[in-house]
ModelCIF file with pLDDT and N, C-alpha, C, O atoms, coordinates in Angstrom:
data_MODEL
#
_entry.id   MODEL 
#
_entity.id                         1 
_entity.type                       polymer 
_entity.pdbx_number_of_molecules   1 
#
_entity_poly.entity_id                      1 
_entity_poly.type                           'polypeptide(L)' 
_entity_poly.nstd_linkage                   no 
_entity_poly.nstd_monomer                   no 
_entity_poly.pdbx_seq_one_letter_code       
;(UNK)(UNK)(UNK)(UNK)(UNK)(UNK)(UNK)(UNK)(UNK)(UNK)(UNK)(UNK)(UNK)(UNK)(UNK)(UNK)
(UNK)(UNK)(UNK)(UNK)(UNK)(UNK)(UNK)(UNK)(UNK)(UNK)(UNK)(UNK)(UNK)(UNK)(UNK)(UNK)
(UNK)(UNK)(UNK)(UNK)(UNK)(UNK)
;
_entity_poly.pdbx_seq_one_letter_code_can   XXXXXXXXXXXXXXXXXXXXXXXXXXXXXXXXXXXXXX 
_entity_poly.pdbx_strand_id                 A 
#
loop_
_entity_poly_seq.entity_id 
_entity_poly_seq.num 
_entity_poly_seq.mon_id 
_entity_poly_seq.hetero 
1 1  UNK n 
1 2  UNK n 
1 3  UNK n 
1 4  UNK n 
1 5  UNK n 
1 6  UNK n 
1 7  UNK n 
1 8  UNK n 
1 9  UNK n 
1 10 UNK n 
1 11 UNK n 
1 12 UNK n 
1 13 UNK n 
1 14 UNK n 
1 15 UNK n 
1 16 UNK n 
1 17 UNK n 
1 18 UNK n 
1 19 UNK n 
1 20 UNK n 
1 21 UNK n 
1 22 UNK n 
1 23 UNK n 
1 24 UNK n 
1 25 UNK n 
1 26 UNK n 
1 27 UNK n 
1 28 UNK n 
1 29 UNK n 
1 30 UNK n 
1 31 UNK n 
1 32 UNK n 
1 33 UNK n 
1 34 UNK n 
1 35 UNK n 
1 36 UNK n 
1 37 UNK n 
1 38 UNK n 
#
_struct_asym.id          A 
_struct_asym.entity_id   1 
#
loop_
_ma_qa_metric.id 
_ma_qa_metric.mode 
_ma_qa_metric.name 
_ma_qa_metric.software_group_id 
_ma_qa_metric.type 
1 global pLDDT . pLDDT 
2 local  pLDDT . pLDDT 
#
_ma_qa_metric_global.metric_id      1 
_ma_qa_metric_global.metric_value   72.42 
_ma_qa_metric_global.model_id       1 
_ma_qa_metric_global.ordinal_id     1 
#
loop_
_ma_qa_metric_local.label_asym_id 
_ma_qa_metric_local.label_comp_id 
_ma_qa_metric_local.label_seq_id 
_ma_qa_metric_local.metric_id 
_ma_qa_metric_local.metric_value 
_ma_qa_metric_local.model_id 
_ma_qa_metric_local.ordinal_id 
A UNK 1  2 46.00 1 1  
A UNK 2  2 44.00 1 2  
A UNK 3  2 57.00 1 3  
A UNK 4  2 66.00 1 4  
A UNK 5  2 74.00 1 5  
A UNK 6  2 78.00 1 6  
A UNK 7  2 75.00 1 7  
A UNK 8  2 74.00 1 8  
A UNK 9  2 77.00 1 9  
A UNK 10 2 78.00 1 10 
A UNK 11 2 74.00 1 11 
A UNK 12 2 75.00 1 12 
A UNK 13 2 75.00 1 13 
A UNK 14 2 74.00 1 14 
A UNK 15 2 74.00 1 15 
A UNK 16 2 76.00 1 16 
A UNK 17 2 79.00 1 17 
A UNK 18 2 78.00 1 18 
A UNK 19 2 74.00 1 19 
A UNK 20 2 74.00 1 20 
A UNK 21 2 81.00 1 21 
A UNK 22 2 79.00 1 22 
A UNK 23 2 75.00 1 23 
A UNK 24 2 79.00 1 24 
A UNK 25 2 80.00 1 25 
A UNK 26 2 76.00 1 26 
A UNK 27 2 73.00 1 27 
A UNK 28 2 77.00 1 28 
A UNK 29 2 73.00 1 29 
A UNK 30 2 72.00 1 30 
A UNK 31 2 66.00 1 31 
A UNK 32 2 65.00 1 32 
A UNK 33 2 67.00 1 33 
A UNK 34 2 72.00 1 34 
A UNK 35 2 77.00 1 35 
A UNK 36 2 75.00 1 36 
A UNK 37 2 69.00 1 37 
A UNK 38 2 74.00 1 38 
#
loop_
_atom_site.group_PDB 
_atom_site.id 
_atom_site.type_symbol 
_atom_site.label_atom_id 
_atom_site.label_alt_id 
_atom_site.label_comp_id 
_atom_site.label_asym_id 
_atom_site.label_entity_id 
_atom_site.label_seq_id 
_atom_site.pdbx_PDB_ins_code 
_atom_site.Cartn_x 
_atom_site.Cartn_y 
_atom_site.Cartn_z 
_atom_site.occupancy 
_atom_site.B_iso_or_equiv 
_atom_site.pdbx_formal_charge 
_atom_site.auth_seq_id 
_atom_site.auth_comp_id 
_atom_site.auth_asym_id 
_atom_site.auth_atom_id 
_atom_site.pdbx_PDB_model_num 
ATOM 1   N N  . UNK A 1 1  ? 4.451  23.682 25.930 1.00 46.00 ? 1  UNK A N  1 
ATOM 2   C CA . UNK A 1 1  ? 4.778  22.277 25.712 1.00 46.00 ? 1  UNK A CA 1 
ATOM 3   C C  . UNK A 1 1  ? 5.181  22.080 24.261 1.00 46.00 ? 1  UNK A C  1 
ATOM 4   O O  . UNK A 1 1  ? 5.009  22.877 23.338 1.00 46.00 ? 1  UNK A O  1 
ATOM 5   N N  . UNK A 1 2  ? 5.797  20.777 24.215 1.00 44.00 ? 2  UNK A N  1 
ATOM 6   C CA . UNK A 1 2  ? 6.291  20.806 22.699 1.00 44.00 ? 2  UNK A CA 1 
ATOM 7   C C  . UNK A 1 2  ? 5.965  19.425 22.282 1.00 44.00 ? 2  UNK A C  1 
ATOM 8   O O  . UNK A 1 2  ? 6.308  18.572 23.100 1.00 44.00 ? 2  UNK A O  1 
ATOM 9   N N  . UNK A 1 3  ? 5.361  18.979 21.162 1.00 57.00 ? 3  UNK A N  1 
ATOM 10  C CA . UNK A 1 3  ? 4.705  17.820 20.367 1.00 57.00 ? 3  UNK A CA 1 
ATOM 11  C C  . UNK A 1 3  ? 5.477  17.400 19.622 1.00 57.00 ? 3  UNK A C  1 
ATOM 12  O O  . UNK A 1 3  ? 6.590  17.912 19.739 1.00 57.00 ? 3  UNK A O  1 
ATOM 13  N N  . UNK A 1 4  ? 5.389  16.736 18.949 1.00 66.00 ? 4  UNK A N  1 
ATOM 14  C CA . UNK A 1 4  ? 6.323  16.098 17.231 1.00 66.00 ? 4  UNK A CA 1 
ATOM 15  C C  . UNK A 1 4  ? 5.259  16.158 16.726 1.00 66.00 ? 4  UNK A C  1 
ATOM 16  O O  . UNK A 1 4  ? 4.571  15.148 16.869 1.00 66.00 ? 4  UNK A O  1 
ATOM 17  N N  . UNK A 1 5  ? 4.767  17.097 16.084 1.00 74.00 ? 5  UNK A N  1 
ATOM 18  C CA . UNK A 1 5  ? 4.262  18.159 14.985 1.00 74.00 ? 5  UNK A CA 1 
ATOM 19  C C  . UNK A 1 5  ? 5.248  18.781 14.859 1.00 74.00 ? 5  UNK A C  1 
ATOM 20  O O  . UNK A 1 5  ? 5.379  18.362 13.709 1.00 74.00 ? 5  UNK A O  1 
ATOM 21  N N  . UNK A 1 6  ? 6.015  19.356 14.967 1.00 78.00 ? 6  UNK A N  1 
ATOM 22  C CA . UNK A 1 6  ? 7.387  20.289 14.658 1.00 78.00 ? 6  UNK A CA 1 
ATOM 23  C C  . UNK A 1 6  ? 8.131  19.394 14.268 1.00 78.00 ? 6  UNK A C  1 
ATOM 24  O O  . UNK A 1 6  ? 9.023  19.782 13.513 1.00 78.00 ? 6  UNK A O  1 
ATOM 25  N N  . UNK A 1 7  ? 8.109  18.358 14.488 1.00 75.00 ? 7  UNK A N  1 
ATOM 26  C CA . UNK A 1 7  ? 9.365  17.233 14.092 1.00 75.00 ? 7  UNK A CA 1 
ATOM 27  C C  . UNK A 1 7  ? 9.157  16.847 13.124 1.00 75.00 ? 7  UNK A C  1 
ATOM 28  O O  . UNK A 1 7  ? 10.057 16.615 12.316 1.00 75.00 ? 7  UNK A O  1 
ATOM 29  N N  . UNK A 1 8  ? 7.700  16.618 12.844 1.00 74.00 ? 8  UNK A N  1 
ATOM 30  C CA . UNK A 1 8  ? 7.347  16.260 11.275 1.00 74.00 ? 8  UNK A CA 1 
ATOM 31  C C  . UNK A 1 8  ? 7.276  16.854 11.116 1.00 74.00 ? 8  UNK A C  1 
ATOM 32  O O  . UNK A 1 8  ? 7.474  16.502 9.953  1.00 74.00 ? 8  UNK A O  1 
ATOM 33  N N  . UNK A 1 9  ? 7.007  18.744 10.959 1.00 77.00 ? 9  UNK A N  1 
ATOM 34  C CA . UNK A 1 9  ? 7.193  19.763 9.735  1.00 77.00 ? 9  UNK A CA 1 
ATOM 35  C C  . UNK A 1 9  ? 8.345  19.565 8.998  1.00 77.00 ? 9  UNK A C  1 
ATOM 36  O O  . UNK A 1 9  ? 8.471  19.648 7.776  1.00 77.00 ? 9  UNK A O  1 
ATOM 37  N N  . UNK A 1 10 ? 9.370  19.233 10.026 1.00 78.00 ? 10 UNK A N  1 
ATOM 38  C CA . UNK A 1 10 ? 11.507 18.968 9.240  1.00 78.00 ? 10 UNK A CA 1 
ATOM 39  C C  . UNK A 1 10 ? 11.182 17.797 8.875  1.00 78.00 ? 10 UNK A C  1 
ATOM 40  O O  . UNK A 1 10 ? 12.086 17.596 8.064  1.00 78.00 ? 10 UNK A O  1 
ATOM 41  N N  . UNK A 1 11 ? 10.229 16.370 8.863  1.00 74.00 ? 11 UNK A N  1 
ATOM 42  C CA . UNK A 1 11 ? 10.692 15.902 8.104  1.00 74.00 ? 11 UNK A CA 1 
ATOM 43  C C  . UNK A 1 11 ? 9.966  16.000 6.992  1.00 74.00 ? 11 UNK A C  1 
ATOM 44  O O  . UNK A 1 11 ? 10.452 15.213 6.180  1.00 74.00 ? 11 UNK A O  1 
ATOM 45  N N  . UNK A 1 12 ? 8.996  16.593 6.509  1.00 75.00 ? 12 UNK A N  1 
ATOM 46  C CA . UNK A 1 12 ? 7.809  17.041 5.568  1.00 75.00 ? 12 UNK A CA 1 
ATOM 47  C C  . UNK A 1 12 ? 8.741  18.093 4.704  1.00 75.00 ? 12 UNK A C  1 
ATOM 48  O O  . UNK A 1 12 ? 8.807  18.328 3.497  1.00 75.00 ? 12 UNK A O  1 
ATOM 49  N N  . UNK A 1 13 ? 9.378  18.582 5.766  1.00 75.00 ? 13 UNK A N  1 
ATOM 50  C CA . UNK A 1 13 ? 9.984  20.209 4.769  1.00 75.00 ? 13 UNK A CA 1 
ATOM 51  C C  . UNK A 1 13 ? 11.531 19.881 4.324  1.00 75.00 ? 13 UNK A C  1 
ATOM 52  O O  . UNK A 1 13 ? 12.419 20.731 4.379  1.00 75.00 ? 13 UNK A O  1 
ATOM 53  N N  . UNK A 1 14 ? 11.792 18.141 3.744  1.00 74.00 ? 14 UNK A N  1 
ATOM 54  C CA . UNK A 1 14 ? 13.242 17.857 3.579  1.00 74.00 ? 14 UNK A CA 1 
ATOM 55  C C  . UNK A 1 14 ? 13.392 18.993 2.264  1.00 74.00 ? 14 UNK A C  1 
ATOM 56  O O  . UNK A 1 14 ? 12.536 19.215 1.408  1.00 74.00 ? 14 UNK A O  1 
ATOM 57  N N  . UNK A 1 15 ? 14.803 19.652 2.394  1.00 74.00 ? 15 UNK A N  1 
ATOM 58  C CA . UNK A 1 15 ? 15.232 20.094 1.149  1.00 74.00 ? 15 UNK A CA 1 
ATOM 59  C C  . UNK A 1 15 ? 14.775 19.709 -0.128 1.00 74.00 ? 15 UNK A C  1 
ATOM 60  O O  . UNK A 1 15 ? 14.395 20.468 -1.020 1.00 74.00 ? 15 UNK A O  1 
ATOM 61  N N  . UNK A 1 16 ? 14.860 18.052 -0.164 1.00 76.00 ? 16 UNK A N  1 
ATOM 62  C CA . UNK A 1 16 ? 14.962 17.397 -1.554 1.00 76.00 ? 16 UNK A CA 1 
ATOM 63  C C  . UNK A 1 16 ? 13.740 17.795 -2.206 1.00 76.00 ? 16 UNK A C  1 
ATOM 64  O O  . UNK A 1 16 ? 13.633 17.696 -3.429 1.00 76.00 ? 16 UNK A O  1 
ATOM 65  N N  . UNK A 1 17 ? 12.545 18.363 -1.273 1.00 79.00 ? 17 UNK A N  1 
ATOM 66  C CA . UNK A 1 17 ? 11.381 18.463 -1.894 1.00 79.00 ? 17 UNK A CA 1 
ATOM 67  C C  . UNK A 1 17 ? 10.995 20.031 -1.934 1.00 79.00 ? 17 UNK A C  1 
ATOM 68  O O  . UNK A 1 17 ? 11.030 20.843 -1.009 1.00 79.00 ? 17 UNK A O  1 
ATOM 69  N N  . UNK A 1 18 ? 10.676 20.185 -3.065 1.00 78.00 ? 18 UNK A N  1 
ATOM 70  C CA . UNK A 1 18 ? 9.545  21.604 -3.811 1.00 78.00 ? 18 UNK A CA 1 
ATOM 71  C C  . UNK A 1 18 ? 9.021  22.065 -2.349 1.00 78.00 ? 18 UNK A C  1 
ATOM 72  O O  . UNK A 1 18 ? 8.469  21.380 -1.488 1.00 78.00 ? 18 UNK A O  1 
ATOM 73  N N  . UNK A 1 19 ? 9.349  23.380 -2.337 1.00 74.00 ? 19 UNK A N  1 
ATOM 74  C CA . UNK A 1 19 ? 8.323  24.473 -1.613 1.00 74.00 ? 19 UNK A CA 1 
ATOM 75  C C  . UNK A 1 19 ? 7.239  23.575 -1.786 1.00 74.00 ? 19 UNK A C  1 
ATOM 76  O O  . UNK A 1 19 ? 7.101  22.753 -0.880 1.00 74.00 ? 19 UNK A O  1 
ATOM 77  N N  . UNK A 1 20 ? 6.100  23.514 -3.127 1.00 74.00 ? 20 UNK A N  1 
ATOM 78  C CA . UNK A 1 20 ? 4.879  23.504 -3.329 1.00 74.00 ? 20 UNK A CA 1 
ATOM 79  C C  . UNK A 1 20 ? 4.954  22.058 -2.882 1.00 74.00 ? 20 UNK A C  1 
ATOM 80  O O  . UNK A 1 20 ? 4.263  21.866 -1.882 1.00 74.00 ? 20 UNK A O  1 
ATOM 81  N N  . UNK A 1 21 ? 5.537  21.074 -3.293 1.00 81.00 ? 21 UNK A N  1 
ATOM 82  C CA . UNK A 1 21 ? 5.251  19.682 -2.322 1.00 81.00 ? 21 UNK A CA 1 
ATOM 83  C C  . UNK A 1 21 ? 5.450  19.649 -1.088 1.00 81.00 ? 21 UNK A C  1 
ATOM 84  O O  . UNK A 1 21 ? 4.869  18.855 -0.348 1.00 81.00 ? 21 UNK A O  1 
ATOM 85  N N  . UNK A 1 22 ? 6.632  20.841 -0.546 1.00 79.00 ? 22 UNK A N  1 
ATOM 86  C CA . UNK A 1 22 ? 6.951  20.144 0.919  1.00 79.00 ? 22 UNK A CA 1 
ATOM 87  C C  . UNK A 1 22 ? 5.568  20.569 1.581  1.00 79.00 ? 22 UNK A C  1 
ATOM 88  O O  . UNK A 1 22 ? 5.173  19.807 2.463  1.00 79.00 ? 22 UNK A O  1 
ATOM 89  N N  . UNK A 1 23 ? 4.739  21.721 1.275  1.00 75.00 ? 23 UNK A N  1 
ATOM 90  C CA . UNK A 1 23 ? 3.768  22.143 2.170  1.00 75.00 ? 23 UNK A CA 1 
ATOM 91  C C  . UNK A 1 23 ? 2.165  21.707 1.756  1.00 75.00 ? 23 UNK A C  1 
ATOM 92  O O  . UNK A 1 23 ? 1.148  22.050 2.359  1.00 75.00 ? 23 UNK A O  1 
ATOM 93  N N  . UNK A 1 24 ? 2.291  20.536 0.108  1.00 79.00 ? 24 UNK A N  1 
ATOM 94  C CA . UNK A 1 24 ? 1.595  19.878 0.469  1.00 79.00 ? 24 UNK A CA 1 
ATOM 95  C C  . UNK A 1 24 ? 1.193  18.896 1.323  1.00 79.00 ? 24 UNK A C  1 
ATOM 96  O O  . UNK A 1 24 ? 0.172  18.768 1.998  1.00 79.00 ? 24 UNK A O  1 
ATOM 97  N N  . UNK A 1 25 ? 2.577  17.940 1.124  1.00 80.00 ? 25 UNK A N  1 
ATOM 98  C CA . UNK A 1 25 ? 2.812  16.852 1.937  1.00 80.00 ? 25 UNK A CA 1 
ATOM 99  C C  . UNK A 1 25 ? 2.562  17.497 3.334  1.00 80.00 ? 25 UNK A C  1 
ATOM 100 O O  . UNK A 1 25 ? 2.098  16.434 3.747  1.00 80.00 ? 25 UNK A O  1 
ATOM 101 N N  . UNK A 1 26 ? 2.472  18.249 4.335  1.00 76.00 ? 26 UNK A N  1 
ATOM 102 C CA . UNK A 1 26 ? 2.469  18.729 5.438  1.00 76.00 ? 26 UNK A CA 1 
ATOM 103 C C  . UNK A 1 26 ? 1.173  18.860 5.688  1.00 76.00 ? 26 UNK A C  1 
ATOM 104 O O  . UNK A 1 26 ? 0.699  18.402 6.727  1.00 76.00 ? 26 UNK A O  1 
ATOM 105 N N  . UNK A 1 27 ? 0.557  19.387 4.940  1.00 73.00 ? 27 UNK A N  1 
ATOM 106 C CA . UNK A 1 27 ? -0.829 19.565 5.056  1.00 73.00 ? 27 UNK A CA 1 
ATOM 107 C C  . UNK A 1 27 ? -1.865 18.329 5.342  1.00 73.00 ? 27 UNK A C  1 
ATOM 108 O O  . UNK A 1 27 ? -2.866 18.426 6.052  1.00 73.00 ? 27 UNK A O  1 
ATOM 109 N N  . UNK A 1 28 ? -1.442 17.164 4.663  1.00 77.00 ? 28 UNK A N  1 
ATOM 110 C CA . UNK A 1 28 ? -1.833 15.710 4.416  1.00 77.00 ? 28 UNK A CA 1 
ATOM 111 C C  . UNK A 1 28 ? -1.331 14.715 5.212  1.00 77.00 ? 28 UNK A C  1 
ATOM 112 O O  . UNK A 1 28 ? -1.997 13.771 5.638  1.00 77.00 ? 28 UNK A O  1 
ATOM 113 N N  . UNK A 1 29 ? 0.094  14.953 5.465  1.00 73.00 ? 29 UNK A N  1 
ATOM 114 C CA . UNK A 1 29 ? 0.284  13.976 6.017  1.00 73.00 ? 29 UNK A CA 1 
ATOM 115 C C  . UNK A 1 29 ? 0.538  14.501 7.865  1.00 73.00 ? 29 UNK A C  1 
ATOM 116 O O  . UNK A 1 29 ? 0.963  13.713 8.710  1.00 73.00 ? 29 UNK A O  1 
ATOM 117 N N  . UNK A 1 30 ? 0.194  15.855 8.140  1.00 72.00 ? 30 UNK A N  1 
ATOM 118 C CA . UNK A 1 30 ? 0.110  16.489 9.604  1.00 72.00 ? 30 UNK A CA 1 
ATOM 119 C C  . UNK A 1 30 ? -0.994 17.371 10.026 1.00 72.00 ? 30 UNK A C  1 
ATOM 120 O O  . UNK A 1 30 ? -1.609 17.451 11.089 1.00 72.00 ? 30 UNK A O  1 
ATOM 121 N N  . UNK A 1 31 ? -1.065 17.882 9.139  1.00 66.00 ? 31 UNK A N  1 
ATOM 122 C CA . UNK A 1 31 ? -2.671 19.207 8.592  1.00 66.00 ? 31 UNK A CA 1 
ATOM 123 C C  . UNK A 1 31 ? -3.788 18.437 9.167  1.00 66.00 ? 31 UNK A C  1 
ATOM 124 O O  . UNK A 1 31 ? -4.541 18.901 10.023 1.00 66.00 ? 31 UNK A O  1 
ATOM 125 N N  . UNK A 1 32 ? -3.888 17.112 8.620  1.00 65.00 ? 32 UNK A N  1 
ATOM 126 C CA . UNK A 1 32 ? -5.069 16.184 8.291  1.00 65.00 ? 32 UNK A CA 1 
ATOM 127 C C  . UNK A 1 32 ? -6.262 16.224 7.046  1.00 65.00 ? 32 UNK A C  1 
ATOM 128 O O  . UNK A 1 32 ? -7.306 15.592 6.881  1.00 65.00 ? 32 UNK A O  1 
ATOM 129 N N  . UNK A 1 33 ? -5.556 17.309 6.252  1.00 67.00 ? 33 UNK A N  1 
ATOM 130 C CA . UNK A 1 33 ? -6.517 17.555 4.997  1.00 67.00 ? 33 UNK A CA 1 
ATOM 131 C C  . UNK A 1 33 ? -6.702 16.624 3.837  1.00 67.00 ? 33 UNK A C  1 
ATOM 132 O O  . UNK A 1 33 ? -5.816 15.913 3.365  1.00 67.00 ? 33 UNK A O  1 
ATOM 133 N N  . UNK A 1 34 ? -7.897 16.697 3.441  1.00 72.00 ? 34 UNK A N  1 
ATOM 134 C CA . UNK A 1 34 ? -7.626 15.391 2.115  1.00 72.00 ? 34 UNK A CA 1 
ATOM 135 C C  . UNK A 1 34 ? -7.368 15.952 1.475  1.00 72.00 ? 34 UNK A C  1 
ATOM 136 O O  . UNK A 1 34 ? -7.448 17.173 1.335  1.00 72.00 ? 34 UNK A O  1 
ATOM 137 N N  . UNK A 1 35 ? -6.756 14.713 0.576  1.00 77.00 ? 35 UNK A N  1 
ATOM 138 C CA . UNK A 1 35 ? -6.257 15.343 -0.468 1.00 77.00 ? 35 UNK A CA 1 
ATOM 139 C C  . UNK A 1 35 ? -6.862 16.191 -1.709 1.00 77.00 ? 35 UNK A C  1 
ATOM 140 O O  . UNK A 1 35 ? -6.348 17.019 -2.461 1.00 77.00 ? 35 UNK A O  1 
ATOM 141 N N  . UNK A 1 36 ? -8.455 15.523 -1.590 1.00 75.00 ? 36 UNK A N  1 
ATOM 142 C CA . UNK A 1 36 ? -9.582 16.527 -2.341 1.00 75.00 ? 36 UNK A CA 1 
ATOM 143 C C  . UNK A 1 36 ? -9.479 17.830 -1.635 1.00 75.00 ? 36 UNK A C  1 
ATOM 144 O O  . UNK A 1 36 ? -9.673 18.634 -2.547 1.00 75.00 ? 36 UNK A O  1 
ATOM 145 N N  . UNK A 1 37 ? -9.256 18.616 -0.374 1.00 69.00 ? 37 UNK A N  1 
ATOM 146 C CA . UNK A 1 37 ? -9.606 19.517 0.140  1.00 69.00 ? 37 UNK A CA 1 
ATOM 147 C C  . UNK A 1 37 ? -7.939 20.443 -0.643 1.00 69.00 ? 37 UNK A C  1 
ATOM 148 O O  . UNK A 1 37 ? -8.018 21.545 -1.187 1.00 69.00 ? 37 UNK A O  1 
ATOM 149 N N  . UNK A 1 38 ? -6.974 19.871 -0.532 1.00 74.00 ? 38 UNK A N  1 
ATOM 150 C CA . UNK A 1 38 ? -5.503 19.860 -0.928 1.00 74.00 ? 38 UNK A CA 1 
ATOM 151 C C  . UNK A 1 38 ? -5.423 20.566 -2.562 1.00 74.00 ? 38 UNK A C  1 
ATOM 152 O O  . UNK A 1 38 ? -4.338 20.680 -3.133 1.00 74.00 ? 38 UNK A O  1 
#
């Protein structure tokens, strides 16, 4: 089966943003990690 979790990784992983931000932002805003854990 397929979710939009994958849909938000592309929009988490836009170009415009840093390796190191795009896979923060992913983590936080799909992960569910705080941002203390981050």
């Amino acid at each position: 089966t397929v979710d939009d979790t994958l849909q938000l990784y592309f929009l988490c992983a836009h170009p415009s943003l840093t390796p190191s931000s795009a896979v923060a932002l992913t983590l936080r805003a799909v992960g569910g990690l705080t941002t203390r854990q981050i």
